[in-house]
Protein backbone atom coordinates (compact mmCIF):
# COMPACT_ATOMS: atom_id res chain seq x y z
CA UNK A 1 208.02 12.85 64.40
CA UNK A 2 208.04 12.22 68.43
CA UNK A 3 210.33 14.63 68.96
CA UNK A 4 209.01 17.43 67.07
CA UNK A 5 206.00 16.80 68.90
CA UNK A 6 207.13 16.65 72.52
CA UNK A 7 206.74 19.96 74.74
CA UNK A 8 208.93 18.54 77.75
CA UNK A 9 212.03 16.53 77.07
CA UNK A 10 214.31 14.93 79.07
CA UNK A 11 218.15 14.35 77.69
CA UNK A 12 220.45 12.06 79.87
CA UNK A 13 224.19 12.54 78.43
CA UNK A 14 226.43 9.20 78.75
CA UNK A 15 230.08 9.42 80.82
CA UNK A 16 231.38 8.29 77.51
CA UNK A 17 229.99 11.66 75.54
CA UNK A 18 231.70 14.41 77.76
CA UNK A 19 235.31 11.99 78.31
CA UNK A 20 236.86 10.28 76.13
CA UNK A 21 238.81 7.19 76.44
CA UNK A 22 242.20 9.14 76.86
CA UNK A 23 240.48 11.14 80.18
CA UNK A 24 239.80 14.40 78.13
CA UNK A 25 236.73 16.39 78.35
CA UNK A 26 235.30 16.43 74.46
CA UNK A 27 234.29 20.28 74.80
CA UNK A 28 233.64 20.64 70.93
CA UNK A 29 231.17 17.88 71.35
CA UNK A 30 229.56 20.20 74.95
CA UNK A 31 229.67 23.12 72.50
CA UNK A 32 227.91 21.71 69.47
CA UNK A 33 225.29 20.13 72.13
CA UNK A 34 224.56 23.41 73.94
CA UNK A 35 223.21 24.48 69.91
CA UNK A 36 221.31 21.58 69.85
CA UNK A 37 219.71 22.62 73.22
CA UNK A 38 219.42 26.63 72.28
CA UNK A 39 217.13 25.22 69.44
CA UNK A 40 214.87 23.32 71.11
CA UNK A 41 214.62 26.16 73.58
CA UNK A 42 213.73 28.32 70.29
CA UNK A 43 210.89 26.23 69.56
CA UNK A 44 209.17 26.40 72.52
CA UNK A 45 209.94 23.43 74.34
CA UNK A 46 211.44 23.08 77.85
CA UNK A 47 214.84 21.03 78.28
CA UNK A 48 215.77 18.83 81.54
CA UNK A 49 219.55 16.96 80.92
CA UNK A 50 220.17 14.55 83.22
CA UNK A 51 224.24 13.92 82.98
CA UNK A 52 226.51 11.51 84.01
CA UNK A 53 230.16 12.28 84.76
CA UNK A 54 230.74 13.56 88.37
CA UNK A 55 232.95 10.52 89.46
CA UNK A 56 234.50 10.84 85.68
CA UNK A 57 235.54 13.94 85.89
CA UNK A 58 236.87 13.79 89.84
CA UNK A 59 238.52 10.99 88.62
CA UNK A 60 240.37 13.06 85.62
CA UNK A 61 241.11 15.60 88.68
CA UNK A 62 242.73 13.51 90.96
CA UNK A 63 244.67 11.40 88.09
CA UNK A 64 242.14 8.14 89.76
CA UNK A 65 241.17 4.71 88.19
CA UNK A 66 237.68 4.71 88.45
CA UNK A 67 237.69 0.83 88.56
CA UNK A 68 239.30 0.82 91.39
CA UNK A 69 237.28 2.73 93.92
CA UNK A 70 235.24 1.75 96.52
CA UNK A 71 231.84 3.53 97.62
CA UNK A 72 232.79 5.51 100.27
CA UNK A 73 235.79 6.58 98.06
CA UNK A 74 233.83 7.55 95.03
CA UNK A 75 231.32 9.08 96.92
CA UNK A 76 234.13 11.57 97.70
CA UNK A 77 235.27 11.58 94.29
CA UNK A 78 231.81 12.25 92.98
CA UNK A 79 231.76 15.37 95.31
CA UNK A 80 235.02 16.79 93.40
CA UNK A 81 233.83 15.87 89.93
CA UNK A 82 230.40 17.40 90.71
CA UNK A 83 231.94 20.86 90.53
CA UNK A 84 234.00 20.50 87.65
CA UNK A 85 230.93 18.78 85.67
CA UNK A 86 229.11 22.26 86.61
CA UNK A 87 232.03 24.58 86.07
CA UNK A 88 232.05 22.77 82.24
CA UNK A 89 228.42 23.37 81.15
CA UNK A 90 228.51 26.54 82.57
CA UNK A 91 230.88 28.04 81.08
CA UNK A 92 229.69 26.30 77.46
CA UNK A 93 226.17 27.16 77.74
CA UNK A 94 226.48 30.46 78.96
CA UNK A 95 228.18 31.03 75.31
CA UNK A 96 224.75 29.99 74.25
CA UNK A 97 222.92 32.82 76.33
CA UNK A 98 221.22 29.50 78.13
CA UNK A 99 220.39 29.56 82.22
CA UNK A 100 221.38 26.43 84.18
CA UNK A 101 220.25 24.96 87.82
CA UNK A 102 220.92 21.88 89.02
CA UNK A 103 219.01 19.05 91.08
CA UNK A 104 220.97 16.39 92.86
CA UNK A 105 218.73 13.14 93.70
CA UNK A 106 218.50 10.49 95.24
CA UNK A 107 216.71 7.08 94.92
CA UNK A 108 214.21 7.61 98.02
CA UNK A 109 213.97 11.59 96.10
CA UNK A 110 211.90 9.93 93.31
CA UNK A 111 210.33 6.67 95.12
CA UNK A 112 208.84 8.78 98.25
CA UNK A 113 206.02 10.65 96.76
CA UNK A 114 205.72 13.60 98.87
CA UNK A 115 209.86 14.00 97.76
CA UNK A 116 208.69 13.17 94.11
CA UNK A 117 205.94 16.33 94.41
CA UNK A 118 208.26 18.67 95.55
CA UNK A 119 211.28 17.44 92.61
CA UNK A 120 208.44 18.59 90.45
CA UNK A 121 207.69 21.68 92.10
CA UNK A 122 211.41 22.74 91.36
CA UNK A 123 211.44 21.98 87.86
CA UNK A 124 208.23 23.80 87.10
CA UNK A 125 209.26 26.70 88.51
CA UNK A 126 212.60 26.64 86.76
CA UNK A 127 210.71 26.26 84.04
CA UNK A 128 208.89 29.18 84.55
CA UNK A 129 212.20 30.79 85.78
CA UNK A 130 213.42 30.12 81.92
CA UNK A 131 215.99 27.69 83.43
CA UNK A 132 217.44 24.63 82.28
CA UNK A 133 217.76 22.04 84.89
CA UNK A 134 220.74 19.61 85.20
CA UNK A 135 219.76 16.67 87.21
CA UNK A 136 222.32 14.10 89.04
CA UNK A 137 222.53 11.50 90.98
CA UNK A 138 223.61 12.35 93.90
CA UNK A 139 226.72 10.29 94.21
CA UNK A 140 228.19 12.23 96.78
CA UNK A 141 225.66 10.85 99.47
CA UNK A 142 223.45 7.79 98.34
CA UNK A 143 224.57 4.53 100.01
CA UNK A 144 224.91 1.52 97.81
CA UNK A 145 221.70 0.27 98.85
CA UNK A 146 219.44 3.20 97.43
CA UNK A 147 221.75 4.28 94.38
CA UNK A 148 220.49 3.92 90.80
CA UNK A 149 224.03 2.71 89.70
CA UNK A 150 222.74 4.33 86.61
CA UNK A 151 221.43 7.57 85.21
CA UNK A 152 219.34 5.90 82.37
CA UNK A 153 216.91 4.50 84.81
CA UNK A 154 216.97 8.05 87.00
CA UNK A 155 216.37 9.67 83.84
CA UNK A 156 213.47 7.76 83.18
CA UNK A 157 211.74 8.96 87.10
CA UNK A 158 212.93 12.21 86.39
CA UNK A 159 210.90 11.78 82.89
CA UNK A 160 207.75 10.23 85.10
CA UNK A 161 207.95 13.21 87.63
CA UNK A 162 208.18 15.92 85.21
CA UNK A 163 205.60 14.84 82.82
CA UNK A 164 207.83 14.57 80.17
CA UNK A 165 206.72 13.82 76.37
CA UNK A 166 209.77 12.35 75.37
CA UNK A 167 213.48 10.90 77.25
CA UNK A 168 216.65 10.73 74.71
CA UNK A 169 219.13 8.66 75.99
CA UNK A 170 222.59 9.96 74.31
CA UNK A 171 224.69 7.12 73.99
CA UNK A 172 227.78 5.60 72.40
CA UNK A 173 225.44 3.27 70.92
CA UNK A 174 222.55 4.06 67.69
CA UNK A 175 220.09 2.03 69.85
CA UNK A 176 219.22 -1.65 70.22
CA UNK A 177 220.25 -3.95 67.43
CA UNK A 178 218.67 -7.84 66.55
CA UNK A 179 222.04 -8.97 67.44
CA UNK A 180 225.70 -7.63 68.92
CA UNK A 181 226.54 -5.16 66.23
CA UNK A 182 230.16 -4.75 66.96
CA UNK A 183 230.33 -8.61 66.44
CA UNK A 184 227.87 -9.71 63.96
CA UNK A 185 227.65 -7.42 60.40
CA UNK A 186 223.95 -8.59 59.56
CA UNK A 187 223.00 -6.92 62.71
CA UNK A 188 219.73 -4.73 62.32
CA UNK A 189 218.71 -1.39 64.21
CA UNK A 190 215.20 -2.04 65.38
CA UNK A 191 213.38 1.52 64.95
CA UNK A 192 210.16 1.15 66.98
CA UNK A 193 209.34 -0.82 69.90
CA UNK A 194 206.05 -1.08 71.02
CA UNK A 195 206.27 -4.11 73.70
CA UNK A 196 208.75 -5.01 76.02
CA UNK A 197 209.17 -8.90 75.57
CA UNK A 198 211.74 -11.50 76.35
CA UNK A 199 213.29 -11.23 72.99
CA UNK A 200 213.79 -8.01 73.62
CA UNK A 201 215.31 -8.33 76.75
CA UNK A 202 217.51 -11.07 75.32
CA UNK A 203 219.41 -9.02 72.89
CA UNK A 204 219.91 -6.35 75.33
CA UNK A 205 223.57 -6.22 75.48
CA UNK A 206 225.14 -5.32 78.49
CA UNK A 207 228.23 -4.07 77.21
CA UNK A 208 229.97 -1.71 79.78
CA UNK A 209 231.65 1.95 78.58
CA UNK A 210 234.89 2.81 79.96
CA UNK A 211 233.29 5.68 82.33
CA UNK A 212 229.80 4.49 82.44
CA UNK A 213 227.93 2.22 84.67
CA UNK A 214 224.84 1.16 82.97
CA UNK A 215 224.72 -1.06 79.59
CA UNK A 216 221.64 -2.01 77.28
CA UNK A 217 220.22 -3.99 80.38
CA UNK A 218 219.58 -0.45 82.20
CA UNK A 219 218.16 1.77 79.17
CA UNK A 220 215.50 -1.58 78.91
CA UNK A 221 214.77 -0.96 82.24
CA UNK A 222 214.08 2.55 81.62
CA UNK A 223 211.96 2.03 78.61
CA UNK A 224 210.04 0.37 81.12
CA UNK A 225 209.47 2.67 83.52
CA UNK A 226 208.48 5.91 80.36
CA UNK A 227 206.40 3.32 78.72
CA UNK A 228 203.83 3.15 81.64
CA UNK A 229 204.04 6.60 82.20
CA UNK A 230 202.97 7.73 78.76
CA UNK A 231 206.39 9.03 78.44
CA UNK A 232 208.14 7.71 74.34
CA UNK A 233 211.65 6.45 74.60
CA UNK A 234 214.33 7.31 71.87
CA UNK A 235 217.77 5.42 72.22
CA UNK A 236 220.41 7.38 70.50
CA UNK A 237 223.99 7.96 69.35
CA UNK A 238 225.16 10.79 70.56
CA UNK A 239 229.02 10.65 69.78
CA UNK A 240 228.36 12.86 66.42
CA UNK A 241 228.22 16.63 67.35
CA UNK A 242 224.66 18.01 66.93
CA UNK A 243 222.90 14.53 68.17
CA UNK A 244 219.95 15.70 68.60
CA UNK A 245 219.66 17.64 65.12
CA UNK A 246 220.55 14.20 63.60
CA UNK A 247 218.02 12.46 65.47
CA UNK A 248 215.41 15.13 64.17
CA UNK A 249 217.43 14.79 60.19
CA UNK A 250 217.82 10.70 60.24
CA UNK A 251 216.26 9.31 62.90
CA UNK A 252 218.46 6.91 63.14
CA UNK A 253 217.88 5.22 66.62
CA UNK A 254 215.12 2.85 68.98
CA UNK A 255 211.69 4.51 69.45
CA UNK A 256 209.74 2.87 72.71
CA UNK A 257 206.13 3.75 72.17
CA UNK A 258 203.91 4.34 75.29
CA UNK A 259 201.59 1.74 76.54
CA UNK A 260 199.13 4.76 78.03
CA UNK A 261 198.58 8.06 77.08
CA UNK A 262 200.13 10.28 79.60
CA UNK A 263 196.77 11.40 80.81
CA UNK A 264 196.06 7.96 81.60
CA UNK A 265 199.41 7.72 83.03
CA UNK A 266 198.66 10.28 85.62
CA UNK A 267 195.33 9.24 86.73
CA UNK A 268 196.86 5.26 86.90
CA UNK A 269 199.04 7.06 89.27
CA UNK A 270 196.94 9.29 91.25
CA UNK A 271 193.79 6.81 91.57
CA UNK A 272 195.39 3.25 91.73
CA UNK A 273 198.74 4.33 93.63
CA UNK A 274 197.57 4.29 97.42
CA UNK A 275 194.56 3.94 99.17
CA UNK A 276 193.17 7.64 100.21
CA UNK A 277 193.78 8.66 103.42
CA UNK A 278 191.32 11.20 103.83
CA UNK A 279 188.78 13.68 102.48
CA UNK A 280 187.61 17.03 101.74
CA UNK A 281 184.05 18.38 101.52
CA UNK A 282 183.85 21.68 99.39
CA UNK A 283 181.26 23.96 98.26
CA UNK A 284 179.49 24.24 94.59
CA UNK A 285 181.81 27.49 93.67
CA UNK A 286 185.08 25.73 94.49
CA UNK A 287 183.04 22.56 92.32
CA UNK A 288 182.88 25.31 89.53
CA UNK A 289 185.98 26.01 89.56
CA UNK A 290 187.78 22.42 89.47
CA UNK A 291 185.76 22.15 86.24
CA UNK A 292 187.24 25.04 84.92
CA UNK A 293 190.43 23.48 85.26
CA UNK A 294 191.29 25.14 88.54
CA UNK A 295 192.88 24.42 91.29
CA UNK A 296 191.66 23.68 94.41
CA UNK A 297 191.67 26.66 96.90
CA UNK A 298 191.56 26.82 100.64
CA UNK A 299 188.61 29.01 100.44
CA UNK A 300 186.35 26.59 99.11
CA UNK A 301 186.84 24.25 101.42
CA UNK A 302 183.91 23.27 103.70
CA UNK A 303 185.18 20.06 105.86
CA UNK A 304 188.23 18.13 106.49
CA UNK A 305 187.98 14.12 107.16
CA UNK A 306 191.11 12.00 108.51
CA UNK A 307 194.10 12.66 109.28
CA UNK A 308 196.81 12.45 106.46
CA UNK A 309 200.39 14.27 105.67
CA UNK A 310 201.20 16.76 102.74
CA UNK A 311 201.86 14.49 99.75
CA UNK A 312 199.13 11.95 100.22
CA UNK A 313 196.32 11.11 98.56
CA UNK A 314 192.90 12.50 99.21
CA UNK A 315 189.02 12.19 98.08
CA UNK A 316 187.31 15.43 97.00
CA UNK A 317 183.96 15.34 97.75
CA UNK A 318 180.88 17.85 97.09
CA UNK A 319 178.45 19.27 99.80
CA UNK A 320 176.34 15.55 99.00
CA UNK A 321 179.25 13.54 99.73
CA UNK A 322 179.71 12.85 96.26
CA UNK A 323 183.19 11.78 95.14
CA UNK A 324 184.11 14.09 92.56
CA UNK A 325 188.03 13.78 92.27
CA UNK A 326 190.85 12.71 93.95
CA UNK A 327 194.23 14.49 94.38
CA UNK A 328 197.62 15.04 95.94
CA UNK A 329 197.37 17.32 99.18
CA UNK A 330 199.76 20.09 99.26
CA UNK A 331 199.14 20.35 103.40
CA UNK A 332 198.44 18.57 105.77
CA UNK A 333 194.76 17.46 107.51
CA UNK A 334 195.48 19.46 110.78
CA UNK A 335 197.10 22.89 108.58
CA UNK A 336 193.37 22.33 105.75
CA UNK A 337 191.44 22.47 109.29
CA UNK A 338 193.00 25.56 110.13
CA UNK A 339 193.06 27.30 106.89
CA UNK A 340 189.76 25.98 105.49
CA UNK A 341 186.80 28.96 104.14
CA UNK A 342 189.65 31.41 104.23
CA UNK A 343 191.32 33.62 101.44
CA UNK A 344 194.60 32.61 100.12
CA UNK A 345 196.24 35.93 101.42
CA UNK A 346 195.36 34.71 104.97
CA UNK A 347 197.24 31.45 105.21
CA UNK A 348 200.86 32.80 106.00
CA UNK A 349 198.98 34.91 109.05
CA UNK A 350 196.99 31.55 109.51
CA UNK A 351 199.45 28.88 110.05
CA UNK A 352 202.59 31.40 110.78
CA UNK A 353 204.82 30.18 107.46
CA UNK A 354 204.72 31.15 104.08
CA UNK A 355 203.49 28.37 101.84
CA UNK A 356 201.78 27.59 98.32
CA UNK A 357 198.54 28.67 98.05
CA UNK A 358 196.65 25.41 96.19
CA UNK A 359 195.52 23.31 98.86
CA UNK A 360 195.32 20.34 95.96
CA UNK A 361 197.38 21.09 92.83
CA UNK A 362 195.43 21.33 89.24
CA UNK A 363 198.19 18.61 88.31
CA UNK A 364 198.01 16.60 91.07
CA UNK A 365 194.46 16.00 90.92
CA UNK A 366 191.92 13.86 88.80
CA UNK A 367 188.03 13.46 87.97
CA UNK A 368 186.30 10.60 89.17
């Protein structure tokens, strides 16, 4: 079973799930969700919900018809409803005994990499923190021109950043059918999908919920984006209370099977992504360590070639010039050239901040 399987998991909660279609909030179903979320906590695993429902729920507040608004209008909106969406799950989770954080993003959050990095910086350590992070768009300030207009397909970056095993997409919906369901009674749920093709895209519906933005269309779209980042896919109902104990019960939704392992996922990202934009020269212990599994430290650090900005991509080389990995650089060339041969203790004294200590993340780097 994917989901029994997955370690990280991403959960993006529908508009439609937390209001209903006479504007109140369906707390019973929050409640009976917040169990399903304590369990998988209970096994082990470590939860990121991505939820839709700011603009919703400002709307609800101010008595609004979300139809009607315009950008600049909703953005405002979206700033109301952000607190009340917070305000809810707190006070229903903390029944639960779970920790919550939130993460507001943007578009250019997820596209820019050195933005992407850091995202994922935050999660881990909530992770580590024991916290549950609630990501949003972030409505409040995102022009029309870099919004997602969605949170299935910002669900599916925040999958990609976080190295997530598995995205559920809660829905009003039990996934994606041969034909319209609501209008045709042969209709058939189509369990696993392994390619992406234009039949598939064809019966996408793109049927639009009362409160939500995104259709079939979207949650394609973000199939797309988990597939090639060896990330599996589930589309699911998630009107019953306990959705995600049914899933594990009947499995009764869409499966999208990755093209890539997520292994090969990462290193198609790291190697393939840019061009490097510089190098670093290090000596046969720091070499040692790397193959350990390591990360890589300023210490072992011999030489520093180009010039390139924290977040880019680098060459690792050994004292021969070898290429033995590339990576993501957590500094810059000018701060390695400073910091290089020296102790991690000595590179808040070094470059006058406090920073991380891995000059090249174990995750953000890959063999050659």
């Amino acid at each position: 079973m994917y989901l029994k399987n997955s370690k990280i998991i991403v959960i993006k909660i529908g508009s439609s799930l937390l209001i209903d279609n006479k504007m109140k909030v369906r707390q019973k179903w929050l409640f009976e969700f917040a169990k399903d979320i304590k369990d998988l906590i209970n096994q082990n695993k470590k939860i990121i919900i991505v939820s839709s429902g700011a603009i919703a729920l400002g709307c609800k507040k101010l008595n609004l018809n979300k139809k009607n608004l315009k950008l600049d209008k909703s953005q405002a909106v979206a700033s109301i409803g952000q607190i009340e969406l917070m305000n809810l799950f707190k006070k229903t989770f903390n029944s639960k005994k779970i920790n919550l954080s939130q993460i507001l993003l943007t578009l250019e959050d997820t596209e820019q990499r050195r933005r992407a990095i850091n995202a994922k910086r935050t999660i881990n350590n909530l992770f580590d923190l024991g916290f549950v992070p609630i990501v949003n768009e972030n409505d409040s300030i995102a022009t029309s021109e870099i919004k997602y207009g969605d949170n299935d397909r910002l669900a599916s970056r925040v999958a990609q950043i976080s190295g997530a095993d598995c995205l559920i997409l809660l829905s009003d919906v039990d996934g994606l059918y041969t034909k319209n369901p609501k209008i045709y009674k042969d209709a058939l749920l189509i369990k696993e999908i392994k390619n992406i093709n234009t039949e598939i895209e064809k019966v996408a519906s793109k049927s639009i919920s009362a409160h939500g933005t995104g259709g079939m269309k979207t949650k394609i779209d973000a199939a797309k984006v988990c597939q090639l980042s060896g990330c599996k896919m589930a589309i699911a109902n998630g009107l019953s209370l306990r959705p995600i104990k049914q899933i594990l019960k009947k499995n009764n939704c869409t499966w999208f099977l990755t093209k890539v392992s997520k292994l090969d996922a990462r290193k198609k990202w790291i190697i393939s992504s840019i061009s490097p934009k510089g190098e670093l020269i290090i000596d046969d212990g720091a070499i040692g360590a790397l193959k350990q599994g390591k990360s890589l430290l300023a210490a072992g650090i011999k030489k520093v070639n180009g010039k390139f900005n924290k977040g880019d991509h680098i060459k690792i080389l050994d004292k021969n010039m070898k290429e033995y990995a590339r990576g993501l650089s957590s500094f810059t060339a000018d701060e390695i050239s400073k910091i290089k041969g020296q102790h991690s203790n000595k590179i808040g004294e070094l470059l006058g901040y406090i920073t991380k200590s891995e000059v090249v993340h174990k995750d953000d780097m890959v063999e050659v």
